[in-house]
C-alpha atoms as a PDB file:
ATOM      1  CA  UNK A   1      -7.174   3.680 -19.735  1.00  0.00           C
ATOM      2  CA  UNK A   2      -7.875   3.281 -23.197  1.00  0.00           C
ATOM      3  CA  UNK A   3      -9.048  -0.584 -22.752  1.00  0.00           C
ATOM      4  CA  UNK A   4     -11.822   0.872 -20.195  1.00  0.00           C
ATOM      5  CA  UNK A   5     -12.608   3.618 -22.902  1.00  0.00           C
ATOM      6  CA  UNK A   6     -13.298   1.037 -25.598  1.00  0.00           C
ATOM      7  CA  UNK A   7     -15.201  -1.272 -22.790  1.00  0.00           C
ATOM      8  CA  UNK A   8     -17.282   1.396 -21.962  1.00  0.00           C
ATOM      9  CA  UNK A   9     -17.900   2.293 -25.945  1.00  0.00           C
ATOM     10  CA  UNK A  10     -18.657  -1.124 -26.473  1.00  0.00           C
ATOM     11  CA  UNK A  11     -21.001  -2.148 -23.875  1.00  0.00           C
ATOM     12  CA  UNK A  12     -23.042   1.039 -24.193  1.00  0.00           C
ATOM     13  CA  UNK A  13     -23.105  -0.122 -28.027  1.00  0.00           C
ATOM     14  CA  UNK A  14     -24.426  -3.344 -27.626  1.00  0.00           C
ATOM     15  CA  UNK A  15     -26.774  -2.046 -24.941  1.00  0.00           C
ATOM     16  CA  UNK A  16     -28.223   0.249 -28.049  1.00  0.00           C
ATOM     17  CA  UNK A  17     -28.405  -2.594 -30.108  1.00  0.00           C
ATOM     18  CA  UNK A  18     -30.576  -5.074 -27.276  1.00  0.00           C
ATOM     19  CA  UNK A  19     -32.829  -1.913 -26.159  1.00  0.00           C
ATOM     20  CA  UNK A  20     -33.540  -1.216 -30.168  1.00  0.00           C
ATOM     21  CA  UNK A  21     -34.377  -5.287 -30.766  1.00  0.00           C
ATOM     22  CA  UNK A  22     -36.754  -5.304 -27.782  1.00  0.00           C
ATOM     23  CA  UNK A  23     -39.322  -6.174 -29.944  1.00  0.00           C
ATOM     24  CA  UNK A  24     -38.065  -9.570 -31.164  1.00  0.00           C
ATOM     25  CA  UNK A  25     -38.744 -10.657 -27.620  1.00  0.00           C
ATOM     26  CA  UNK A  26     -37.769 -10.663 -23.626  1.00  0.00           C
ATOM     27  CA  UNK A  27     -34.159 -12.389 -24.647  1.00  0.00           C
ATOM     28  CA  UNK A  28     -32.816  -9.183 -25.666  1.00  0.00           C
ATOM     29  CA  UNK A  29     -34.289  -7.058 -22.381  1.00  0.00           C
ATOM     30  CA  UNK A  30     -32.186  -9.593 -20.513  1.00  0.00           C
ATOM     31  CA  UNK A  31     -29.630  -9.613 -22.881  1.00  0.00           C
ATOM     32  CA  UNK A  32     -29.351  -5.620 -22.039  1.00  0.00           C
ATOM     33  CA  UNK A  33     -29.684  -6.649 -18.599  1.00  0.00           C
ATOM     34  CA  UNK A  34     -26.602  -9.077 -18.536  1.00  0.00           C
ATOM     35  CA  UNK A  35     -24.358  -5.886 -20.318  1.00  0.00           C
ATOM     36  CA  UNK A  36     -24.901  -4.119 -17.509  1.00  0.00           C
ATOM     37  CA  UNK A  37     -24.304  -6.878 -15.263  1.00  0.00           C
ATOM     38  CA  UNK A  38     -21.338  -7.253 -16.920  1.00  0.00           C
ATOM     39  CA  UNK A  39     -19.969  -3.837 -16.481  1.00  0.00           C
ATOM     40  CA  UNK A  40     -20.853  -3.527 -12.903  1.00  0.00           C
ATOM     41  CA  UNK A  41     -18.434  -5.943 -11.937  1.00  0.00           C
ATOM     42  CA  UNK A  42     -16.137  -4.660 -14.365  1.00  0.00           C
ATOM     43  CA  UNK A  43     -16.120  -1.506 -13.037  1.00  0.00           C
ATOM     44  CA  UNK A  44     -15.740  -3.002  -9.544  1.00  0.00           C
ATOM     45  CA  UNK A  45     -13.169  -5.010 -10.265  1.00  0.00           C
ATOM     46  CA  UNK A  46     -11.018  -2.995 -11.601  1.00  0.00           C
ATOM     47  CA  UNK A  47     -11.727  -0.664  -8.887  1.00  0.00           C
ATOM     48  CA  UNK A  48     -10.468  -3.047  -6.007  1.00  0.00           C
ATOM     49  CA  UNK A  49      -7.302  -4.035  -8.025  1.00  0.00           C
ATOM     50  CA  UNK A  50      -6.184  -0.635  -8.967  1.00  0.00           C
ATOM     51  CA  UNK A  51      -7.229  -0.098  -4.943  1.00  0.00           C
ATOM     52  CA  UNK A  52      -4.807  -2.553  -4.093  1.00  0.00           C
ATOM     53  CA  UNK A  53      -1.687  -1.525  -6.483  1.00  0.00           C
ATOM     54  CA  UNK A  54      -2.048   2.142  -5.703  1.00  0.00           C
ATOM     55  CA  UNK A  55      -2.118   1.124  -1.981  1.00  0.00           C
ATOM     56  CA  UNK A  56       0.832  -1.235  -2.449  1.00  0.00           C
ATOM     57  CA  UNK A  57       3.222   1.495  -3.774  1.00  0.00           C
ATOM     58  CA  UNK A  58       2.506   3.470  -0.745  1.00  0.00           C
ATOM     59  CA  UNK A  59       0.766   5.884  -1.725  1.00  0.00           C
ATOM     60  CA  UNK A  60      -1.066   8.478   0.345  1.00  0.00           C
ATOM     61  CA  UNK A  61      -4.881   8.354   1.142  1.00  0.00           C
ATOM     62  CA  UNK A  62      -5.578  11.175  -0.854  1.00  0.00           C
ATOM     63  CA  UNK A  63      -4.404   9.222  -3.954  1.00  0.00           C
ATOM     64  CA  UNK A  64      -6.251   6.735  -3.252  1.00  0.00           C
ATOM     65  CA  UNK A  65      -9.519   8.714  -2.272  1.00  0.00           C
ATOM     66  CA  UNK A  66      -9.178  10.118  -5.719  1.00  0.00           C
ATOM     67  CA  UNK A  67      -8.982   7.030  -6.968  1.00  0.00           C
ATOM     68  CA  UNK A  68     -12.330   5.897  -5.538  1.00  0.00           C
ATOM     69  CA  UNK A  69     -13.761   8.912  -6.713  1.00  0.00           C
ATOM     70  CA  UNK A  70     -12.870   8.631 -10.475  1.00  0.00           C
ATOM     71  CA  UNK A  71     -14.248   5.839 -10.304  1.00  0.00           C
ATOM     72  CA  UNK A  72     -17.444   6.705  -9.460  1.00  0.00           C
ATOM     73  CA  UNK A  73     -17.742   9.309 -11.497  1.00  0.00           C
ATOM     74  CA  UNK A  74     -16.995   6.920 -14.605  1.00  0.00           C
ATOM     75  CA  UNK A  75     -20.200   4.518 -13.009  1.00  0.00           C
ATOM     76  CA  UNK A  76     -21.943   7.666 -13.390  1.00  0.00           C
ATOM     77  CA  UNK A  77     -21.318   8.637 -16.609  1.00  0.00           C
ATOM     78  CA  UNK A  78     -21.695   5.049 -17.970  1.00  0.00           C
ATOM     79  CA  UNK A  79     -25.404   5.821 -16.601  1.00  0.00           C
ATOM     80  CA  UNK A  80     -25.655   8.946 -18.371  1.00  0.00           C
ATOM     81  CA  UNK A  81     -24.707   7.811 -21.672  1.00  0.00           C
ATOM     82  CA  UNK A  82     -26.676   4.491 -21.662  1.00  0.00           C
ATOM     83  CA  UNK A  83     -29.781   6.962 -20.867  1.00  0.00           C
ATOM     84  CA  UNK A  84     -28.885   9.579 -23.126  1.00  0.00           C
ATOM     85  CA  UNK A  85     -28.400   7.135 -26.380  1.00  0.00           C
ATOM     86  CA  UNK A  86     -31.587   4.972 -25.536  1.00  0.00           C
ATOM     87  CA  UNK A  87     -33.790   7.879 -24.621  1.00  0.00           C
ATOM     88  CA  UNK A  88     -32.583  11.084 -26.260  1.00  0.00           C
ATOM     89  CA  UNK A  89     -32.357   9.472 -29.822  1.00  0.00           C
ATOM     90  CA  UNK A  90     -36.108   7.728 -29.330  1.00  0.00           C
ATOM     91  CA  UNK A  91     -35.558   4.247 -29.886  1.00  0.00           C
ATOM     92  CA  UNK A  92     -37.350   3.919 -25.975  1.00  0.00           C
ATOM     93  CA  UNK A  93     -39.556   6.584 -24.959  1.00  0.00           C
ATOM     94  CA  UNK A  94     -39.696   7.880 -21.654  1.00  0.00           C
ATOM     95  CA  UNK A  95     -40.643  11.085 -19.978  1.00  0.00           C
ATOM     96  CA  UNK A  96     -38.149  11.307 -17.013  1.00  0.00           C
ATOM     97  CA  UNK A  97     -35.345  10.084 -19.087  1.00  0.00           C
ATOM     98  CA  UNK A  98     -34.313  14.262 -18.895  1.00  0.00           C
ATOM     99  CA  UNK A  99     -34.085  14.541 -15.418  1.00  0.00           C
ATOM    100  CA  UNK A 100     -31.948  10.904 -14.782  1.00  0.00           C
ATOM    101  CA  UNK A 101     -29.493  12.053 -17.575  1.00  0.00           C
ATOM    102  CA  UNK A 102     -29.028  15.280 -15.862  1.00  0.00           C
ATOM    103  CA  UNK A 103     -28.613  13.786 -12.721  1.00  0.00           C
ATOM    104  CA  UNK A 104     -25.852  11.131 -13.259  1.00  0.00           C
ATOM    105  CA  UNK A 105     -23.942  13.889 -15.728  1.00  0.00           C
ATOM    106  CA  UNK A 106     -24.180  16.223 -12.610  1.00  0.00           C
ATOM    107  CA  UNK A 107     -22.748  13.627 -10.176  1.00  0.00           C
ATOM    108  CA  UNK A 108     -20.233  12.219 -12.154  1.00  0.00           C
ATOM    109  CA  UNK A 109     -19.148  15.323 -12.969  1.00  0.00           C
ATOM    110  CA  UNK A 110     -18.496  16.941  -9.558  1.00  0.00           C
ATOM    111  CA  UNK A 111     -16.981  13.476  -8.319  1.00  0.00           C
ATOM    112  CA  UNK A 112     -14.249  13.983 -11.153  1.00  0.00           C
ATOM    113  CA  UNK A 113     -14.095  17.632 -10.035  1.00  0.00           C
ATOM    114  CA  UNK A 114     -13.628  16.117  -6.497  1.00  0.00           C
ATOM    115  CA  UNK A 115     -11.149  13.701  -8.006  1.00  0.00           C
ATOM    116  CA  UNK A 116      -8.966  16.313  -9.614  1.00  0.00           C
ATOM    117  CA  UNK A 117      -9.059  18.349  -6.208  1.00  0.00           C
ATOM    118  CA  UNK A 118      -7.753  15.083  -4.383  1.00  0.00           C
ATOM    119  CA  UNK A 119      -5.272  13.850  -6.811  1.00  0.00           C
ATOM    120  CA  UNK A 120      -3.537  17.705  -7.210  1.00  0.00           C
ATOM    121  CA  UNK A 121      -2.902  16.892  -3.177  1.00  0.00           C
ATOM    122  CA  UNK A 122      -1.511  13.977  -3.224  1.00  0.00           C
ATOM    123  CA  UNK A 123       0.931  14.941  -6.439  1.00  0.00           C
ATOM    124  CA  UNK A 124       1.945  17.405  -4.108  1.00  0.00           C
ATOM    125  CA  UNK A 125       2.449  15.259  -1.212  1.00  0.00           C
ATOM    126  CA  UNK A 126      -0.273  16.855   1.095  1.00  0.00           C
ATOM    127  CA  UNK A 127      -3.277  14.953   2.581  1.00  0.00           C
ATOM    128  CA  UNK A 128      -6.134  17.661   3.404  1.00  0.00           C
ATOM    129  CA  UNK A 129      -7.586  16.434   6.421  1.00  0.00           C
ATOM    130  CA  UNK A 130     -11.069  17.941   5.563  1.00  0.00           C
ATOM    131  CA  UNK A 131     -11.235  17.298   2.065  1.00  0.00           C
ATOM    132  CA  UNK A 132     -10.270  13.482   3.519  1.00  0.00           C
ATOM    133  CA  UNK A 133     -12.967  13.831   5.935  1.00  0.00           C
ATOM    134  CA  UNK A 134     -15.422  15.171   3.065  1.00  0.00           C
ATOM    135  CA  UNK A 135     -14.596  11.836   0.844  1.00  0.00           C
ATOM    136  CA  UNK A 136     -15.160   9.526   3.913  1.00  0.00           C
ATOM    137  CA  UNK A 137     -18.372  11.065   4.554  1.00  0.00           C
ATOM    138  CA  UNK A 138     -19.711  10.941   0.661  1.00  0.00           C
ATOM    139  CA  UNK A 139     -18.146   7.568   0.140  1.00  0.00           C
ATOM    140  CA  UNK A 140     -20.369   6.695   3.322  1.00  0.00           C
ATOM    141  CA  UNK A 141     -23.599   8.298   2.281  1.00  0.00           C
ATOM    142  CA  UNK A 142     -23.335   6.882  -1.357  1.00  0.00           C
ATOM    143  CA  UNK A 143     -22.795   3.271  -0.181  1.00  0.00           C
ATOM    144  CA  UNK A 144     -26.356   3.811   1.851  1.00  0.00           C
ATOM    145  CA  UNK A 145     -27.462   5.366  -1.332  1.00  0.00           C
ATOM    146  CA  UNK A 146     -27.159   2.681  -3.231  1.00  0.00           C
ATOM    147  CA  UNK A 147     -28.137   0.492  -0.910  1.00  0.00           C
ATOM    148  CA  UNK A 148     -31.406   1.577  -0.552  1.00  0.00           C
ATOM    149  CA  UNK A 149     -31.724   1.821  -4.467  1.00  0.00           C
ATOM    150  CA  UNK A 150     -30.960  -2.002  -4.903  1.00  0.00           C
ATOM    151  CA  UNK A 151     -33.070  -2.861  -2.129  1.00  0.00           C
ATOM    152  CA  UNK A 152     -35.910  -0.340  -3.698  1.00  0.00           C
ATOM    153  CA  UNK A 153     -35.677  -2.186  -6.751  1.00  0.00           C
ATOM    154  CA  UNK A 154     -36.743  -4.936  -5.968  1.00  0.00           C
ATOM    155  CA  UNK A 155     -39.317  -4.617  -3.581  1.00  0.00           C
ATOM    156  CA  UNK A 156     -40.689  -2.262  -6.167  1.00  0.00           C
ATOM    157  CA  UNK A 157     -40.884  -5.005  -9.124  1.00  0.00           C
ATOM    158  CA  UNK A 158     -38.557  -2.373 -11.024  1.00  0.00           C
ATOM    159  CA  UNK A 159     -36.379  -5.353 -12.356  1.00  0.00           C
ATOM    160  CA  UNK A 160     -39.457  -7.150 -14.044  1.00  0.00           C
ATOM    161  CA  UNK A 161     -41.099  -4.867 -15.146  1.00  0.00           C
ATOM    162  CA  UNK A 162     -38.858  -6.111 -18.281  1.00  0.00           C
ATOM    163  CA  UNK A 163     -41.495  -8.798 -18.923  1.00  0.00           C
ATOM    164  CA  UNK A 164     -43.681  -6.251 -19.857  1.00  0.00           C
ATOM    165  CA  UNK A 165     -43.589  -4.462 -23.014  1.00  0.00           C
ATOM    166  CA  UNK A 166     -45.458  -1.331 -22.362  1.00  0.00           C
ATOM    167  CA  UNK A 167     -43.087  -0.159 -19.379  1.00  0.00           C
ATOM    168  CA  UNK A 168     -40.592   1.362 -21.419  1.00  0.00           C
ATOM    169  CA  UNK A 169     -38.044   2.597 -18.257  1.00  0.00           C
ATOM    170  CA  UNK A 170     -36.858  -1.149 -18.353  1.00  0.00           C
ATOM    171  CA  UNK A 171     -33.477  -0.493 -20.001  1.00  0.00           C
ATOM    172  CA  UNK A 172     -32.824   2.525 -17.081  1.00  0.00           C
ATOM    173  CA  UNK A 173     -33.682   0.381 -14.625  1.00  0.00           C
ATOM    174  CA  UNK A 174     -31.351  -1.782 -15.496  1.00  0.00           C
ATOM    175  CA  UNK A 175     -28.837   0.550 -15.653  1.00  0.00           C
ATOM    176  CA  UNK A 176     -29.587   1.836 -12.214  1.00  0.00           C
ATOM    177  CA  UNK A 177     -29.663  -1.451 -10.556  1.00  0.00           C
ATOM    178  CA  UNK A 178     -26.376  -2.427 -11.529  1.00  0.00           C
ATOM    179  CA  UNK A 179     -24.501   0.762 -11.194  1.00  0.00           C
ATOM    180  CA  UNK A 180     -25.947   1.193  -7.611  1.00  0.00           C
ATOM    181  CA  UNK A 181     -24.568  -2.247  -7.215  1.00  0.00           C
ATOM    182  CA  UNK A 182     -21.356  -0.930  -8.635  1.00  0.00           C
ATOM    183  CA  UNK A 183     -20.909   1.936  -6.737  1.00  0.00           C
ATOM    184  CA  UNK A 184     -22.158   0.204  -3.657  1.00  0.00           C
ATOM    185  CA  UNK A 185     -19.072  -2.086  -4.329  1.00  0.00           C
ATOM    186  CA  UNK A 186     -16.701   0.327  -4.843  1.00  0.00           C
ATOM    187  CA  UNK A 187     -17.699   2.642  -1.870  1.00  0.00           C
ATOM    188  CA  UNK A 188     -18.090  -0.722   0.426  1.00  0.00           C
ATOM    189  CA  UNK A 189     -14.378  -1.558  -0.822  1.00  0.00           C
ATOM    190  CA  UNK A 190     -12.813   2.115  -0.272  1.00  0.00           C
ATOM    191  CA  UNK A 191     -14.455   2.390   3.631  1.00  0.00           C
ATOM    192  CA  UNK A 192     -13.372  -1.408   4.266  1.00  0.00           C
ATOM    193  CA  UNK A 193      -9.382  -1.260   3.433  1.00  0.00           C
ATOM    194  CA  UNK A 194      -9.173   1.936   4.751  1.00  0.00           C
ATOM    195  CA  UNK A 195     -10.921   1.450   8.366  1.00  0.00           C
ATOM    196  CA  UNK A 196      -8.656  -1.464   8.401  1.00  0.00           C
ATOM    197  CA  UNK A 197      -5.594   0.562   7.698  1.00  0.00           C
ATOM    198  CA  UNK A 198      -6.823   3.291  10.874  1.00  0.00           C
END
């Protein structure tokens, strides 16, 4: 836990640090870019091990839907705080930056709230067949979510527009890209091994 704390400290650091030095040239938008790269598979590879161990002890599906939810939720708030400490502190301008932030600190924090609700189950030994039924179904939309987002993306030119200096939603863009990838991944992961398990 506290290795994935520091990770996600550091990256969002160095992220700061690439979307501040924009100026000395493309390098460092793609620099940025290749953090969140980076963390996108880290996320989702940590996802599918911890998958697999939790699995391998036997545990129950709620522990293991909770699992996939924390896990989202801590995509989400990577998002959040890569917006909120290139936008809110003006070292990129850009008007919607509000409304993302909000957003991803909305959804990451009522997938930890469905997280919590999971986990107390399974502590107790219970699997909640609609709460179960409720994860399936979010885990399901999300993974279309996302894929529609990635797919978006880059029919849109969003992942160039980099190249440019005056489009200043480059660094969000990235950060969207790559977490939809990431939660596509994690989602994708959580339906496969347990529609092979049913």
């Amino acid at each position: 836990m506290l290795v994935g704390a520091l990770s996600l400290i550091c990256s969002v650091t160095v992220m700061i640090l690439f979307a501040a030095r924009r100026g000395d040239g493309v390098h460092m938008a793609y620099a940025h870019m290749g953090i969140a790269a980076i963390m996108a598979i880290g996320f989702a590879a940590t996802f599918i091990k911890a998958n697999t161990a939790l699995r391998a002890s036997g545990a129950n599906q709620s522990a293991v839907a909770a699992l996939t939810s924390r896990f989202v939720s801590y995509v989400w708030t990577w998002g959040a705080l890569c917006l909120l400490t290139v936008y809110a502190t003006g070292i990129l301008v850009w008007r919607e930056w509000l409304t993302f932030s909000i957003a991803c600190i909305v959804i990451a924090g009522l997938s930890m709230v469905f997280a919590t609700m999971l986990q107390k189950d399974a502590d107790a030994g219970r699997e909640d067949a609609t709460l179960l039924k409720l994860a399936d179904g979010l885990a399901k939309i999300l993974l279309a979510g996302m894929a529609i987002t990635v797919v978006g993306f880059l029919i849109d030119g969003k992942m160039v527009r980099l190249l440019n200096p005056r489009f200043t939603d480059w660094a969000a863009n990235n950060v969207f890209f790559f977490g939809a990838i990431s939660v596509a991944a994690i989602t994708g992961y959580a339906l496969k091994v347990k529609n092979s398990r049913t």
